[in-house]
Protein backbone atom coordinates (compact mmCIF):
# COMPACT_ATOMS: atom_id res chain seq x y z
CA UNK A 1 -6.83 -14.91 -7.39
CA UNK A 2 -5.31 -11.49 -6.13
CA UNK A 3 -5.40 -8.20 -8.40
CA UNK A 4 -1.58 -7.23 -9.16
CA UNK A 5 -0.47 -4.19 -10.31
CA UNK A 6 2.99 -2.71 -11.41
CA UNK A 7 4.93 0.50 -9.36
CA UNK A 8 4.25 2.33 -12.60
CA UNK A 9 0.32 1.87 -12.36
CA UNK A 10 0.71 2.47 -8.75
CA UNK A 11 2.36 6.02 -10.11
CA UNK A 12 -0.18 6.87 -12.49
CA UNK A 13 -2.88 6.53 -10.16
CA UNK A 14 -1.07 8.11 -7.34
CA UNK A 15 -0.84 11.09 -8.89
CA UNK A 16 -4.88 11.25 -9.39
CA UNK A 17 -5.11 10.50 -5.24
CA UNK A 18 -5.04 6.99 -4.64
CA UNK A 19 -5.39 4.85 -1.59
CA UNK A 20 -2.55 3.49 -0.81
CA UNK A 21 -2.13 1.47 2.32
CA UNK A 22 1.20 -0.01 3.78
CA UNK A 23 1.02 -3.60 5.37
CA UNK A 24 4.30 -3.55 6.77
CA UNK A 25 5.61 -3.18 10.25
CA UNK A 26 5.99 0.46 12.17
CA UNK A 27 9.87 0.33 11.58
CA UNK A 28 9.95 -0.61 8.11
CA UNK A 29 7.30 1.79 7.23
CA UNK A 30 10.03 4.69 8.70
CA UNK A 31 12.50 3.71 6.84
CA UNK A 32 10.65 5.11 3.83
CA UNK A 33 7.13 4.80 2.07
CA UNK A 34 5.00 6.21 -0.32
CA UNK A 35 4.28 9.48 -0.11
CA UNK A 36 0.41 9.54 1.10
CA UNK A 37 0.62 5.45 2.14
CA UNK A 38 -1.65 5.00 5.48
CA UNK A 39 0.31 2.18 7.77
CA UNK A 40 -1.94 -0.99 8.44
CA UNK A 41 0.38 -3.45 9.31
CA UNK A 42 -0.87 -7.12 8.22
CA UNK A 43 -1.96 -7.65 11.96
CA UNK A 44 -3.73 -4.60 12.33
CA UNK A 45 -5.70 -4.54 8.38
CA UNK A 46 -8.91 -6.85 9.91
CA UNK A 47 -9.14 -4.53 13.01
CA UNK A 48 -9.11 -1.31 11.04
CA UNK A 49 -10.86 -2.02 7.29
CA UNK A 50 -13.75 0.08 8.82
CA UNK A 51 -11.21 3.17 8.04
CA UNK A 52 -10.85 2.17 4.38
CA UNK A 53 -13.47 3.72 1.60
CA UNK A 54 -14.81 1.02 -0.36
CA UNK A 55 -15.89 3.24 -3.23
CA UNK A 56 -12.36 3.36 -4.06
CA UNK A 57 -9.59 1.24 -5.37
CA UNK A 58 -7.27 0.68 -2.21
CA UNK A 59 -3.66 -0.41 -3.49
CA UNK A 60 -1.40 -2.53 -0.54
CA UNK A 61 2.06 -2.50 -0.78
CA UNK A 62 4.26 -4.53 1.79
CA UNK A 63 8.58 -4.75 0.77
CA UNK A 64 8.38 -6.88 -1.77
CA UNK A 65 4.81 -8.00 -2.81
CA UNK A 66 4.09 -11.26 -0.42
CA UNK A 67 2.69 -9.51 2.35
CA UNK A 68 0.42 -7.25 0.33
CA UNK A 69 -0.58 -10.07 -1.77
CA UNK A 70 -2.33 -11.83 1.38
CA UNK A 71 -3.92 -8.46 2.39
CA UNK A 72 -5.52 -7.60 -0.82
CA UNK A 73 -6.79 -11.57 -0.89
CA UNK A 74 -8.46 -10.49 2.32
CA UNK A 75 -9.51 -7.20 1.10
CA UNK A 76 -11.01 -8.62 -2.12
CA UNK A 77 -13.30 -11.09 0.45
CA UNK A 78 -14.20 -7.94 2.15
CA UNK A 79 -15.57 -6.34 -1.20
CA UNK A 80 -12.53 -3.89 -1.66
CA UNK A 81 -11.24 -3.74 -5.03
CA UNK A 82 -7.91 -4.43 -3.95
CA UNK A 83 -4.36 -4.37 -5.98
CA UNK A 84 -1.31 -5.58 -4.67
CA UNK A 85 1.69 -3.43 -5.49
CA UNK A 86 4.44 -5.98 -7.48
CA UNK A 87 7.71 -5.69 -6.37
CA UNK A 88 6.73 -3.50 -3.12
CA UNK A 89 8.43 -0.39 -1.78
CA UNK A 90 11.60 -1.83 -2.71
CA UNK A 91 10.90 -1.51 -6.54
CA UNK A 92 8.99 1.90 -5.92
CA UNK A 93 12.32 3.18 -4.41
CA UNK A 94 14.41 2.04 -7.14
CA UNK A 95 12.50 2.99 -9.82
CA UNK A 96 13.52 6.56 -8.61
CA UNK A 97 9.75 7.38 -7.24
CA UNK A 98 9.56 9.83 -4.24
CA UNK A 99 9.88 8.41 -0.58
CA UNK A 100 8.65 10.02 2.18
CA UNK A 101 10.84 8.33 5.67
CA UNK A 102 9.35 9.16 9.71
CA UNK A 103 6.17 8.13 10.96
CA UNK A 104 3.67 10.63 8.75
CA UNK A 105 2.00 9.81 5.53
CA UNK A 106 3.67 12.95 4.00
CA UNK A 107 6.59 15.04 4.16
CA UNK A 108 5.58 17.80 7.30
């Protein structure tokens, strides 16, 4: 059964540094993200779960929820304490939280 979590948990621990990784594709991801949000798109996560810290809680987001509800099912196999983000970037974006758009994690 995959870990959820709302966009206002997702807040709460963002602000204390979480890991939050983005399962969607390149040109979604530009169009805005989280601020901090590493880009693993779904076809990329098995090839690159070496980069995650498994010490930590690792949130996935995706648009909507779908995506990042498969990924953190995978995750959670792999021995991550996953959370899938309800609701996605979409709800993060129109609950009024900050977006960062371009290809970097963070504002430059």
């Amino acid at each position: 059964m995959t870990t959820t979590t709302t966009v206002s948990a997702l807040a709460a621990a963002h602000a204390d540094g979480a890991v939050v990784i983005d399962v969607r594709e390149p040109m979604e991801y530009v169009g805005g993200h989280v601020p901090g949000a590493v880009l693993m798109p779904m076809g990329q996560l098995a090839s690159r779960v070496a980069e995650l810290d498994r010490t930590r809680p690792v949130f996935v987001i995706c648009a909507s929820g779908n995506r990042s509800r498969a990924m953190t099912d995978f995750l959670t196999r792999a021995g991550f304490d996953a959370r899938s983000v309800d609701g996605g970037t979409s709800e993060w974006i129109q609950s009024g939280h900050p977006v960062v758009r371009g290809t970097r994690p963070n504002a430059a």
